[in-house]
N, C-alpha and C. Protein backbone atom coordinates (compact mmCIF):
# COMPACT_ATOMS: atom_id res chain seq x y z
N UNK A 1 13.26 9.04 -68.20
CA UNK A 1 12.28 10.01 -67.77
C UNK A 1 13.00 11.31 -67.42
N UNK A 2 12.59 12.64 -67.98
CA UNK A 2 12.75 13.53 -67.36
C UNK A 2 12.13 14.52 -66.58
N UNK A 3 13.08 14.63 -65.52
CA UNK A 3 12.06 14.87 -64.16
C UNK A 3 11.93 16.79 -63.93
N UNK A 4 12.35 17.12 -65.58
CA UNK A 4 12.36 18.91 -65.49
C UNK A 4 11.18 19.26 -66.95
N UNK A 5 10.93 18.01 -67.47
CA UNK A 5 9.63 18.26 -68.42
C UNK A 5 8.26 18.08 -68.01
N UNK A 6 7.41 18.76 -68.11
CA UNK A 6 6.09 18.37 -68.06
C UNK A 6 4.53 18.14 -68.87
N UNK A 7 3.93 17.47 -68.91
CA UNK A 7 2.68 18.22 -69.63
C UNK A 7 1.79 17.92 -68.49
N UNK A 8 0.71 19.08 -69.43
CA UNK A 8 -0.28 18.97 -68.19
C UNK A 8 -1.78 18.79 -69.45
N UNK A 9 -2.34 17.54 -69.18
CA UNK A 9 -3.23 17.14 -70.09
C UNK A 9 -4.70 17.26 -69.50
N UNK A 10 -5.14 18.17 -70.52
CA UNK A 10 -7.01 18.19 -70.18
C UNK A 10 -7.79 17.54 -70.91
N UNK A 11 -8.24 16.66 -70.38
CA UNK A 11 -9.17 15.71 -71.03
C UNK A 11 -9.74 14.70 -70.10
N UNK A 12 -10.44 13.81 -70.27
CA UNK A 12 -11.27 12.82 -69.49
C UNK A 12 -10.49 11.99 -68.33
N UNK A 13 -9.24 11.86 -68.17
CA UNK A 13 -8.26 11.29 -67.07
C UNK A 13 -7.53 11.77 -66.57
N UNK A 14 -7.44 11.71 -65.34
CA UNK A 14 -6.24 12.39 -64.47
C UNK A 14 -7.35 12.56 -63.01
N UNK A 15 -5.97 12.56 -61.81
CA UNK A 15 -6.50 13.14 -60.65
C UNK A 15 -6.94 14.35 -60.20
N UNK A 16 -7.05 15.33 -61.10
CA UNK A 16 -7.41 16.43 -60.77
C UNK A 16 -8.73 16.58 -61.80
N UNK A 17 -9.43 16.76 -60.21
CA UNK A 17 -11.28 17.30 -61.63
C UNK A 17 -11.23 18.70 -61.89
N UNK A 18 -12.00 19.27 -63.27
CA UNK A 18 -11.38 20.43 -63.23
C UNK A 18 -13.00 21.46 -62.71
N UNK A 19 -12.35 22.16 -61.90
CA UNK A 19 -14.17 22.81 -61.52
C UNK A 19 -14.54 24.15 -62.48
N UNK A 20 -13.56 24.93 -63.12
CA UNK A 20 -13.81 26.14 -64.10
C UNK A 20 -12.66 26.22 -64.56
N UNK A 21 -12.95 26.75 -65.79
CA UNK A 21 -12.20 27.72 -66.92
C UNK A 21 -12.26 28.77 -67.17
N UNK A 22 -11.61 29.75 -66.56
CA UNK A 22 -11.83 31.38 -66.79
C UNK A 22 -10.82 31.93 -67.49
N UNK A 23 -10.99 32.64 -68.18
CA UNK A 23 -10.01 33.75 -69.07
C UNK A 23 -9.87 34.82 -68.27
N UNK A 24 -9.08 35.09 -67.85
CA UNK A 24 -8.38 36.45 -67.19
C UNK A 24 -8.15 37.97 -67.75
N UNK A 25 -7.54 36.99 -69.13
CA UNK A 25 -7.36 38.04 -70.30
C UNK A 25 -7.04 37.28 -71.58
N UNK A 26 -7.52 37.56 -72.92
CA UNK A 26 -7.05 36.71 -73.95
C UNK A 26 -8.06 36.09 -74.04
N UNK A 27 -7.61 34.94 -75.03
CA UNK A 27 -8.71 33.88 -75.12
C UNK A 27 -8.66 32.81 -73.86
N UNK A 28 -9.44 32.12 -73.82
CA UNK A 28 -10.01 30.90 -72.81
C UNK A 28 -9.51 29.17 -73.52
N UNK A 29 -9.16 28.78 -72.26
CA UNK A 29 -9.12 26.95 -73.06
C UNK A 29 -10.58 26.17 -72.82
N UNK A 30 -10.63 25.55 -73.38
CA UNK A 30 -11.99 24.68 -73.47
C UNK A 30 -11.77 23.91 -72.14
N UNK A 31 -12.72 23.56 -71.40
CA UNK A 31 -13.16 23.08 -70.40
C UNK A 31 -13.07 21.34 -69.94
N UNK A 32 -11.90 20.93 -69.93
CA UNK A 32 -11.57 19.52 -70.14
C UNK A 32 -12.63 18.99 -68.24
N UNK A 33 -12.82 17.69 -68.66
CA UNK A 33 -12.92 17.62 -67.29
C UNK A 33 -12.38 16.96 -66.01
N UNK A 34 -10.72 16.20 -66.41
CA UNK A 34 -10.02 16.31 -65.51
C UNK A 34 -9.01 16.62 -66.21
N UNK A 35 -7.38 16.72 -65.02
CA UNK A 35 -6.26 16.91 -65.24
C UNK A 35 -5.13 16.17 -65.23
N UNK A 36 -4.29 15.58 -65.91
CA UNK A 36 -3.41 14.48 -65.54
C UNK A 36 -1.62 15.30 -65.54
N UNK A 37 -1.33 15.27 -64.84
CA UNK A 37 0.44 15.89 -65.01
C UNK A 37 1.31 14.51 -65.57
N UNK A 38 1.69 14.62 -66.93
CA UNK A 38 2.52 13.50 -67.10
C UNK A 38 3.99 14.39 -67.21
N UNK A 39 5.22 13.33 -66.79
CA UNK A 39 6.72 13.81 -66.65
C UNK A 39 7.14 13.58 -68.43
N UNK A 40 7.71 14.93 -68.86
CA UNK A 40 8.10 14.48 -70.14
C UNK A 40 6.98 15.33 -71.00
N UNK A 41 7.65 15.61 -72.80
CA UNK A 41 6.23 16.51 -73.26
C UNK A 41 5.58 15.56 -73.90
N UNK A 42 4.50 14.89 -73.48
CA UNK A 42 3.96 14.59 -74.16
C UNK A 42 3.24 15.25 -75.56
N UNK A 43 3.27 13.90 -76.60
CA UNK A 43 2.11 15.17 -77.90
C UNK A 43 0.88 15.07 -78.09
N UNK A 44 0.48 15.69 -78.83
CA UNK A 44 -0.77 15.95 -78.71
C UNK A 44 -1.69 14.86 -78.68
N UNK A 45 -3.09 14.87 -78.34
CA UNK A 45 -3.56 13.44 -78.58
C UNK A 45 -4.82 13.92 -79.05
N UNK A 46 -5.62 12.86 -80.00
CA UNK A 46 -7.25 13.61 -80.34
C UNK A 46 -8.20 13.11 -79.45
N UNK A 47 -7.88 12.52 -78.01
CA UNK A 47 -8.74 12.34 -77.30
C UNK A 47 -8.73 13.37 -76.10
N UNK A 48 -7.75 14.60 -76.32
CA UNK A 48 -7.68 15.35 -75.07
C UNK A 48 -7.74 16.77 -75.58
N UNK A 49 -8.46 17.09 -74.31
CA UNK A 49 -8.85 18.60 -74.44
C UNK A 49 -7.68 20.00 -75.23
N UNK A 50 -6.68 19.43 -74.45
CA UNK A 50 -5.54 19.95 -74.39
C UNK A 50 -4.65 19.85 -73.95
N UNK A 51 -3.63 20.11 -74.44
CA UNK A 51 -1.75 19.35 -73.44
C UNK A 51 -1.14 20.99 -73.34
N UNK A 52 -0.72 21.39 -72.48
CA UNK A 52 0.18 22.56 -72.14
C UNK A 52 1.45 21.70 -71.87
N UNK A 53 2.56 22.31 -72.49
CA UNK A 53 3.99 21.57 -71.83
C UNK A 53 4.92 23.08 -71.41
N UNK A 54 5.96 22.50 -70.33
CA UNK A 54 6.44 23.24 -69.84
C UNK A 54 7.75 22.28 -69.06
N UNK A 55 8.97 23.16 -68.68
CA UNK A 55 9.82 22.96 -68.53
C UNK A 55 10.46 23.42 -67.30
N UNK A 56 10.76 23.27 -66.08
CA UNK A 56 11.17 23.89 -64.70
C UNK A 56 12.55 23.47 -65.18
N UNK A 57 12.99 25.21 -64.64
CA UNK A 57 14.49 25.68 -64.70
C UNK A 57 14.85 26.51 -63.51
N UNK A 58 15.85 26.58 -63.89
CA UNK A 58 17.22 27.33 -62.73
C UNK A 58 15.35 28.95 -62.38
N UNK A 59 15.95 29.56 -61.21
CA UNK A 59 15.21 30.85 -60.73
C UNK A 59 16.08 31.64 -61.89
N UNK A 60 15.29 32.70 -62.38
CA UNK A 60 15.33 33.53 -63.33
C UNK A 60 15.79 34.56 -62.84
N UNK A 61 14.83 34.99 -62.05
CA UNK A 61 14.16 36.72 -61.42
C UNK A 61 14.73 37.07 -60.16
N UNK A 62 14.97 35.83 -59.69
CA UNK A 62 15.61 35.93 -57.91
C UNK A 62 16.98 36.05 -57.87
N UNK A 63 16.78 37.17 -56.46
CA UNK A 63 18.72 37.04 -56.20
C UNK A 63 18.67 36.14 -55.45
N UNK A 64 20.38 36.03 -54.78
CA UNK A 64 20.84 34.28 -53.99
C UNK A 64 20.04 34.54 -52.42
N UNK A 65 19.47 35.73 -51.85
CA UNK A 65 19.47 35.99 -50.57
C UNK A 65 17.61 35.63 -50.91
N UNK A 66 16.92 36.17 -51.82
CA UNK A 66 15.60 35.93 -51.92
C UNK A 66 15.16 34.53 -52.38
N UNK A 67 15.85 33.91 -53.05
CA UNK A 67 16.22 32.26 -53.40
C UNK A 67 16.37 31.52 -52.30
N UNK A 68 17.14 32.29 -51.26
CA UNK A 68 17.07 31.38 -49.66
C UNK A 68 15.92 31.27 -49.18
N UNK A 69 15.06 32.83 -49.14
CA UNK A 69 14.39 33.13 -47.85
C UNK A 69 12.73 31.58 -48.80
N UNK A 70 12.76 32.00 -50.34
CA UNK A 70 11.84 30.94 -50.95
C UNK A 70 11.93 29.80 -50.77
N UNK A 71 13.44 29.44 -50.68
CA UNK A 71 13.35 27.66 -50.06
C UNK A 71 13.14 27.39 -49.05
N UNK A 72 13.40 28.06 -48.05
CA UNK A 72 13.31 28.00 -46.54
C UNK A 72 11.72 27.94 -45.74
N UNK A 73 11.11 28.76 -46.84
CA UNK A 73 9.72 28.50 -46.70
C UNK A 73 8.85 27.75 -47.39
N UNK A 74 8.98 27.51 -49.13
CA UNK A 74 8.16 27.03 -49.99
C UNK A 74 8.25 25.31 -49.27
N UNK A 75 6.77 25.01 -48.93
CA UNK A 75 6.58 23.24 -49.12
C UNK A 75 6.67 22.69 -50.31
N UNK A 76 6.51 21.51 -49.94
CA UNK A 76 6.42 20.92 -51.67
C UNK A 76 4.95 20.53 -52.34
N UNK A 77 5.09 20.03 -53.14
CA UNK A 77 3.63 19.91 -53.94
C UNK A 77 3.76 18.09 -52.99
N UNK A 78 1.86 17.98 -53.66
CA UNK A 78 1.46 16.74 -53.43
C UNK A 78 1.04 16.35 -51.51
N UNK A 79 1.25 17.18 -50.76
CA UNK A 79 0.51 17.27 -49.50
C UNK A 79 -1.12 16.49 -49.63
N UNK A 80 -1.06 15.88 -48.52
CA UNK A 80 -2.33 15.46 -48.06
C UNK A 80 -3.14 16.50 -48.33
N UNK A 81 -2.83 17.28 -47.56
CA UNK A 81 -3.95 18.52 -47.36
C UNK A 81 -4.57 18.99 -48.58
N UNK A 82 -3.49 19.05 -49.53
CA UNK A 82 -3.42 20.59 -50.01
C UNK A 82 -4.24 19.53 -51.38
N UNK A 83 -5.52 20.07 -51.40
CA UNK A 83 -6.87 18.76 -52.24
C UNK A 83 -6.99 20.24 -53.82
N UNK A 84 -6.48 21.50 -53.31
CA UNK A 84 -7.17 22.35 -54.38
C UNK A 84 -5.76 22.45 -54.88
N UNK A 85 -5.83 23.18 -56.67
CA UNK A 85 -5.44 23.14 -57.35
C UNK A 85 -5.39 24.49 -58.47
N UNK A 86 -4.76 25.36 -58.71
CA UNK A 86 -4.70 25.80 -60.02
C UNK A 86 -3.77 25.94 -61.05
N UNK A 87 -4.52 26.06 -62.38
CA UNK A 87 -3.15 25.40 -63.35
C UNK A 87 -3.27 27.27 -63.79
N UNK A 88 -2.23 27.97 -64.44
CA UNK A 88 -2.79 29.02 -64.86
C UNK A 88 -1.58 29.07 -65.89
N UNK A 89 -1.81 29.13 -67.05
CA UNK A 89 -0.85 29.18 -67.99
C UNK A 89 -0.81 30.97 -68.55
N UNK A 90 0.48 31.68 -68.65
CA UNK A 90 -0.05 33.26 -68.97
C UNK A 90 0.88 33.21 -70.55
N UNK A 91 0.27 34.57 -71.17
CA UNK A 91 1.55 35.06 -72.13
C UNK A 91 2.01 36.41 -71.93
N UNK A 92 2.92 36.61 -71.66
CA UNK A 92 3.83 38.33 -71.60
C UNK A 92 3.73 38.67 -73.10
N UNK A 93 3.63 40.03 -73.50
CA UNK A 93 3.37 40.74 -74.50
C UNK A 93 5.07 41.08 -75.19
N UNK A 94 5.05 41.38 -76.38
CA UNK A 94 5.96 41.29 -77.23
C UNK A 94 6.82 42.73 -76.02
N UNK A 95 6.07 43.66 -75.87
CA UNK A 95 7.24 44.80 -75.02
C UNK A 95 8.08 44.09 -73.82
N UNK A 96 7.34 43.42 -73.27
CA UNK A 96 7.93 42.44 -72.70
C UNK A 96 9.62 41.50 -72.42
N UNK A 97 9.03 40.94 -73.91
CA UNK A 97 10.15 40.10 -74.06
C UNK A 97 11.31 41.18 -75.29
N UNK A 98 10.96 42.51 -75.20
CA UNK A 98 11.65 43.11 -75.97
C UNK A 98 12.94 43.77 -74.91
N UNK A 99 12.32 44.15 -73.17
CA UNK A 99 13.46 44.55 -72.45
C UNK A 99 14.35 43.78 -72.04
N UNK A 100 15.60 43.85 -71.44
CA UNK A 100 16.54 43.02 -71.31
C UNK A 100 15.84 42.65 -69.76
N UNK A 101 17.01 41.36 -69.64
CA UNK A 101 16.54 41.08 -68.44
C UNK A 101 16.59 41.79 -67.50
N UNK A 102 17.47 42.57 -66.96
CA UNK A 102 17.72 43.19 -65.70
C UNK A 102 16.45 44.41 -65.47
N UNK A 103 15.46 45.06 -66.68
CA UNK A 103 14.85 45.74 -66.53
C UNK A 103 13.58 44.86 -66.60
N UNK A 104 13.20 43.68 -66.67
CA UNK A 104 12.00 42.70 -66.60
C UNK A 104 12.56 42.55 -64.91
N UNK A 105 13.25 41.93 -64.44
CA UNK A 105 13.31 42.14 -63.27
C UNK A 105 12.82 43.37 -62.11
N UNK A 106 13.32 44.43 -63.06
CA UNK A 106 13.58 45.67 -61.76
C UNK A 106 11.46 45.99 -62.02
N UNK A 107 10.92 45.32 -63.20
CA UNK A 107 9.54 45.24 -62.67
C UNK A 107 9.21 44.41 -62.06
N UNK A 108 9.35 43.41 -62.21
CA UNK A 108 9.23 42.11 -61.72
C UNK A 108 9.66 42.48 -60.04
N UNK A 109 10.30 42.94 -59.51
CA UNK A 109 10.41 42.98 -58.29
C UNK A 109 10.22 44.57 -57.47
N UNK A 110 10.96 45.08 -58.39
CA UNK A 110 11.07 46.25 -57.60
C UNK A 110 10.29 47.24 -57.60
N UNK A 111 9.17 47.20 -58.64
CA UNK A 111 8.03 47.75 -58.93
C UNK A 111 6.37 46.67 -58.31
N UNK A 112 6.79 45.28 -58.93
CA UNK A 112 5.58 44.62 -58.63
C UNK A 112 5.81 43.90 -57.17
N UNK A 113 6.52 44.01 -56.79
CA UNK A 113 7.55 42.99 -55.57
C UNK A 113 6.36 41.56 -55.40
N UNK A 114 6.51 41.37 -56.66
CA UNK A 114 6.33 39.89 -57.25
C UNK A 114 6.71 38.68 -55.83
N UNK A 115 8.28 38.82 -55.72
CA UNK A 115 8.47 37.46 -54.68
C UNK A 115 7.83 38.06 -53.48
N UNK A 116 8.20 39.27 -53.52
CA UNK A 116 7.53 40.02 -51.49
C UNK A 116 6.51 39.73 -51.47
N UNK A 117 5.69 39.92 -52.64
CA UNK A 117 3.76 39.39 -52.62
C UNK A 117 4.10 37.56 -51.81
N UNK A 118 4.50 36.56 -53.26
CA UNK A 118 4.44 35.28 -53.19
C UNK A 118 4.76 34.73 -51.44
N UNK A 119 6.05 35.75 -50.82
CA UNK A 119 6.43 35.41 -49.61
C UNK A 119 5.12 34.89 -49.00
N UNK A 120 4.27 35.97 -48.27
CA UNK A 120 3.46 36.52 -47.84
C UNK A 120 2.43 35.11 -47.74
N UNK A 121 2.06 34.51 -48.87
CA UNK A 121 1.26 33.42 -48.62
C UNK A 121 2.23 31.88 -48.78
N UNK A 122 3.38 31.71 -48.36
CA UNK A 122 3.71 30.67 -48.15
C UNK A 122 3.95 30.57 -46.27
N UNK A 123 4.22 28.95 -45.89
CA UNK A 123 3.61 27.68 -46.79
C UNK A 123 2.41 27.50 -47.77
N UNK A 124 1.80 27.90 -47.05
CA UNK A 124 -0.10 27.60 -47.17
C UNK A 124 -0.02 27.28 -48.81
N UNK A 125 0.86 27.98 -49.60
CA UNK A 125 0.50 27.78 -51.04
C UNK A 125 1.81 27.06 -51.64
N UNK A 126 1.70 25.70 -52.30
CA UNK A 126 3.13 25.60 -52.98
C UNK A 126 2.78 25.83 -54.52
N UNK A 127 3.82 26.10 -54.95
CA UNK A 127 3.95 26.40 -56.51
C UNK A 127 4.93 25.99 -57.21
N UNK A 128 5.34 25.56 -58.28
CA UNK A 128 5.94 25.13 -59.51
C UNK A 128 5.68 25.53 -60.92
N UNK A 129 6.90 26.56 -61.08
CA UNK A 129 6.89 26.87 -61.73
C UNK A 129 7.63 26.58 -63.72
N UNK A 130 6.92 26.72 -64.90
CA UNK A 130 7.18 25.91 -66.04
C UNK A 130 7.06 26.65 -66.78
N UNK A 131 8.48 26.97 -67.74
CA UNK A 131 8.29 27.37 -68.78
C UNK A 131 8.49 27.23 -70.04
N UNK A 132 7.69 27.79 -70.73
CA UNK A 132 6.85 27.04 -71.88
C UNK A 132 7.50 28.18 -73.81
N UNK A 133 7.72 29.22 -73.32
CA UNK A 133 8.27 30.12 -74.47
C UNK A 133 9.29 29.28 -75.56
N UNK A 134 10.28 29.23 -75.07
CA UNK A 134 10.82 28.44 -75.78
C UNK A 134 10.93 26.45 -76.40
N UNK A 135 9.70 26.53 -76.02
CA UNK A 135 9.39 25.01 -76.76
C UNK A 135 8.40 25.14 -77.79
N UNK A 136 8.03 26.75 -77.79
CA UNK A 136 6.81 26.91 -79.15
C UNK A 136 5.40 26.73 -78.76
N UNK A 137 5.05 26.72 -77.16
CA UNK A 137 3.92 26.76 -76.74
C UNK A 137 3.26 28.28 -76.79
N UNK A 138 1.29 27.96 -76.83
CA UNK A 138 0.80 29.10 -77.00
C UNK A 138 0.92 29.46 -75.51
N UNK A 139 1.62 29.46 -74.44
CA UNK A 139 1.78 30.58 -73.22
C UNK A 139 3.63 30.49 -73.10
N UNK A 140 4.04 31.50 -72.39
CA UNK A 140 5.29 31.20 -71.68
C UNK A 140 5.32 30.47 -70.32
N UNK A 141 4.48 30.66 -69.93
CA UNK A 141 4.93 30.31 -68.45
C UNK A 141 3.54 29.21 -67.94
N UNK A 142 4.08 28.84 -67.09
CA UNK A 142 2.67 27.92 -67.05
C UNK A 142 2.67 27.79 -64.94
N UNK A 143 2.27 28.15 -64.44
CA UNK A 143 2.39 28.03 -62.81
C UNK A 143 1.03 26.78 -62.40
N UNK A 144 1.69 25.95 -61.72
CA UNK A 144 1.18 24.62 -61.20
C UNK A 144 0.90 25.56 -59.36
N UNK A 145 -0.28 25.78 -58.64
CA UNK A 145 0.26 25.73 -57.33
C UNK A 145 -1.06 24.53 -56.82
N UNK A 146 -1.09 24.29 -55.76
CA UNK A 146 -1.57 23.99 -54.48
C UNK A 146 -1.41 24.41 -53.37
N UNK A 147 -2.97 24.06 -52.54
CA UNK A 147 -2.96 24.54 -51.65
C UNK A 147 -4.47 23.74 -51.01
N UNK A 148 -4.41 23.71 -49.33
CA UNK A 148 -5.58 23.44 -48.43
C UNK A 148 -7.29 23.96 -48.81
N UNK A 149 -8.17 23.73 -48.82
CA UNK A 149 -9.35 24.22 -49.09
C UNK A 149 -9.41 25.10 -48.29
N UNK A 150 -9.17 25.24 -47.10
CA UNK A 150 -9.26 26.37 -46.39
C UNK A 150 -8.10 27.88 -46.58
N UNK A 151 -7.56 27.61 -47.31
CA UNK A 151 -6.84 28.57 -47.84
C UNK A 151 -6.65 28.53 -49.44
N UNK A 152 -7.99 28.40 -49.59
CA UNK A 152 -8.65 29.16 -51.29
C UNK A 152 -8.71 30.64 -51.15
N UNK A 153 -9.43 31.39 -50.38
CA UNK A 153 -9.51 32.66 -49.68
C UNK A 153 -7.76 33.23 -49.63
N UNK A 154 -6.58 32.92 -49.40
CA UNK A 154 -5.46 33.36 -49.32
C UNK A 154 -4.89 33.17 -50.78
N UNK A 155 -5.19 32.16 -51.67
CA UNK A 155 -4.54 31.95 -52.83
C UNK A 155 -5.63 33.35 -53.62
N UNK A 156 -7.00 33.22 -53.40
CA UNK A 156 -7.18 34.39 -53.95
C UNK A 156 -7.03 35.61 -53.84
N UNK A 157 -6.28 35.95 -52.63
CA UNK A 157 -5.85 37.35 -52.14
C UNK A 157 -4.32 37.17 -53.21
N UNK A 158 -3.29 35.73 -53.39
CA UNK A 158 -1.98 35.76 -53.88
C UNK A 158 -2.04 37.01 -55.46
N UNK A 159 -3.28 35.90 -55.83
CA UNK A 159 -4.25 36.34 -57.41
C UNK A 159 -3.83 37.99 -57.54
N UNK A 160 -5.17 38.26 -56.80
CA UNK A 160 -5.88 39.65 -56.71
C UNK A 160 -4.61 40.08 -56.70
N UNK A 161 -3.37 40.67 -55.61
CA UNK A 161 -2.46 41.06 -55.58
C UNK A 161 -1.24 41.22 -56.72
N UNK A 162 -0.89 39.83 -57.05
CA UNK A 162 -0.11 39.83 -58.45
C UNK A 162 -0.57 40.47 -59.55
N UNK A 163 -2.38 40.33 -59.80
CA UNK A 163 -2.71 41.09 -60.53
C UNK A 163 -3.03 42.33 -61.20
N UNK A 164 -2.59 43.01 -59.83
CA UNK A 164 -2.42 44.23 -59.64
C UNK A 164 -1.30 45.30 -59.96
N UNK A 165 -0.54 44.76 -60.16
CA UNK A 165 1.10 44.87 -59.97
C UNK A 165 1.09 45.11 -61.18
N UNK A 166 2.22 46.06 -61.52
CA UNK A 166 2.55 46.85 -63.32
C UNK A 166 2.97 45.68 -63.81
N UNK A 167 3.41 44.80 -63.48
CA UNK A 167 4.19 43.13 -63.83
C UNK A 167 3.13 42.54 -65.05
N UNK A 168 1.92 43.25 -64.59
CA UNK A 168 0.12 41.86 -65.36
C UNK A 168 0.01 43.32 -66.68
N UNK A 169 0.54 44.59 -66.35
CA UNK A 169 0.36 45.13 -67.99
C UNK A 169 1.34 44.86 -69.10
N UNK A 170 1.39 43.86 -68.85
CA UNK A 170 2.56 43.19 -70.10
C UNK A 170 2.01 41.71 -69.85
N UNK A 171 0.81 41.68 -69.21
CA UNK A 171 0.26 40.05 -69.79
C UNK A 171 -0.74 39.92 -70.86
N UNK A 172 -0.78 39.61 -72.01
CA UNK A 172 -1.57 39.31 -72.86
C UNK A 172 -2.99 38.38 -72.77
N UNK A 173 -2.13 37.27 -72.16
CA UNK A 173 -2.76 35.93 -71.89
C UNK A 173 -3.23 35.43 -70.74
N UNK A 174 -4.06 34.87 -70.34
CA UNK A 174 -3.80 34.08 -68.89
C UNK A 174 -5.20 33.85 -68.84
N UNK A 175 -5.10 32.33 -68.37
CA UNK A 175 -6.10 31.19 -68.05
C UNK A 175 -6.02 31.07 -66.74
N UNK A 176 -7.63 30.90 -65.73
CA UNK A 176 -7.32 30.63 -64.44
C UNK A 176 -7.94 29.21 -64.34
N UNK A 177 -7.23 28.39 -64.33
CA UNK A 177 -7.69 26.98 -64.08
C UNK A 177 -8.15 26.12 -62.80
N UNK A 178 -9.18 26.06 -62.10
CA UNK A 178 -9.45 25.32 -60.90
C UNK A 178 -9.84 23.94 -60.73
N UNK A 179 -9.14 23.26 -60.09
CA UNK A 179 -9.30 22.16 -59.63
C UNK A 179 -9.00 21.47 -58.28
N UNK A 180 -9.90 20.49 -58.34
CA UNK A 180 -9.90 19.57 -56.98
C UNK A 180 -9.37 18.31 -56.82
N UNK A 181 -8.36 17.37 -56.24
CA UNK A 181 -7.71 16.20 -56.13
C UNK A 181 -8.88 14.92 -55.93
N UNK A 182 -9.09 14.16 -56.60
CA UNK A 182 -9.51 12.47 -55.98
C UNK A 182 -11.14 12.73 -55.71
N UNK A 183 -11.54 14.01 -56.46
CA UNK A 183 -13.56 14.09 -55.99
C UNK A 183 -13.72 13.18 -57.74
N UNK A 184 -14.40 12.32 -57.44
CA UNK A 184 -15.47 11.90 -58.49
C UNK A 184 -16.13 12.52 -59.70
């Protein structure tokens, strides 16, 4: 088993029910109605909505001092509490992946202050992050978070905010996926 692959399968099984499918920007995924996270990519199957796979790696974007202050605060996934769910898979636009890294960064932070936003709502929100570009998936990146029902209202302020940021005019793509843990 590998414990740095993932898929995330929409279709009729899994613990997560899914409550909407919204397009952000781009096209939309079809509306599975639960979610299952299996370890490993799974392939495709003709009984499921859809499989997104993705891959968690080393921090990209972060320096070693902002990498601290994120571990020191980020919880982990799978909390009692934390019953809500969104899957949001995005794609960055070809200008994008045309600058080098150090200038995807200096938007990525120093323009969108991307982690200074994310700070801001942890604990309350954990996230895991997967990426998907180089395995030939239709998104790059795929973000898993959770979080408490009572801090749906703060994950949508995380939203609103990131989305704001010069970081989202180089997103093509992006699905907002909602779901709930163990409801019927």
């Amino acid at each position: 088993m590998n414990d740095r692959m993932f898929s995330f399968i929409g279709g009729t099984e899994g613990p997560w029910r899914v409550e909407r499918v919204m397009a952000v920007k781009g096209d939309t995924l079809a509306k599975p109605a639960r979610v299952k996270i299996a370890s490993g990519l799974i392939p495709d199957a003709t009984d499921n909505t859809w499989t997104l796979r993705g891959v968690t790696s080393n921090q990209r974007y972060t320096t070693q001092e902002e990498n601290k202050k994120l571990v020191s605060v980020q919880e982990g996934l799978n909390r009692p509490e934390a019953t809500c769910a969104a899957l949001i898979p995005i794609r960055k636009n070809a200008a994008w992946w045309a600058m080098s890294q150090d200038q995807r960064r200096d938007i990525l932070e120093k323009h969108s202050k991307h982690i200074e936003i994310g700070l801001r709502y942890l604990p309350a929100i954990a996230r895991k992050l997967h990426h998907s570009r180089d395995l030939g998936e239709p998104f790059d990146f795929i973000t898993w978070f959770e979080f408490a029902p009572t801090h749906t209202h703060e994950f949508d302020e995380l939203l609103h905010a990131l989305r704001a940021s010069e970081e989202w005019n180089y997103i093509d793509r992006e699905v907002d996926i909602r779901l709930v843990r163990g409801v019927a």
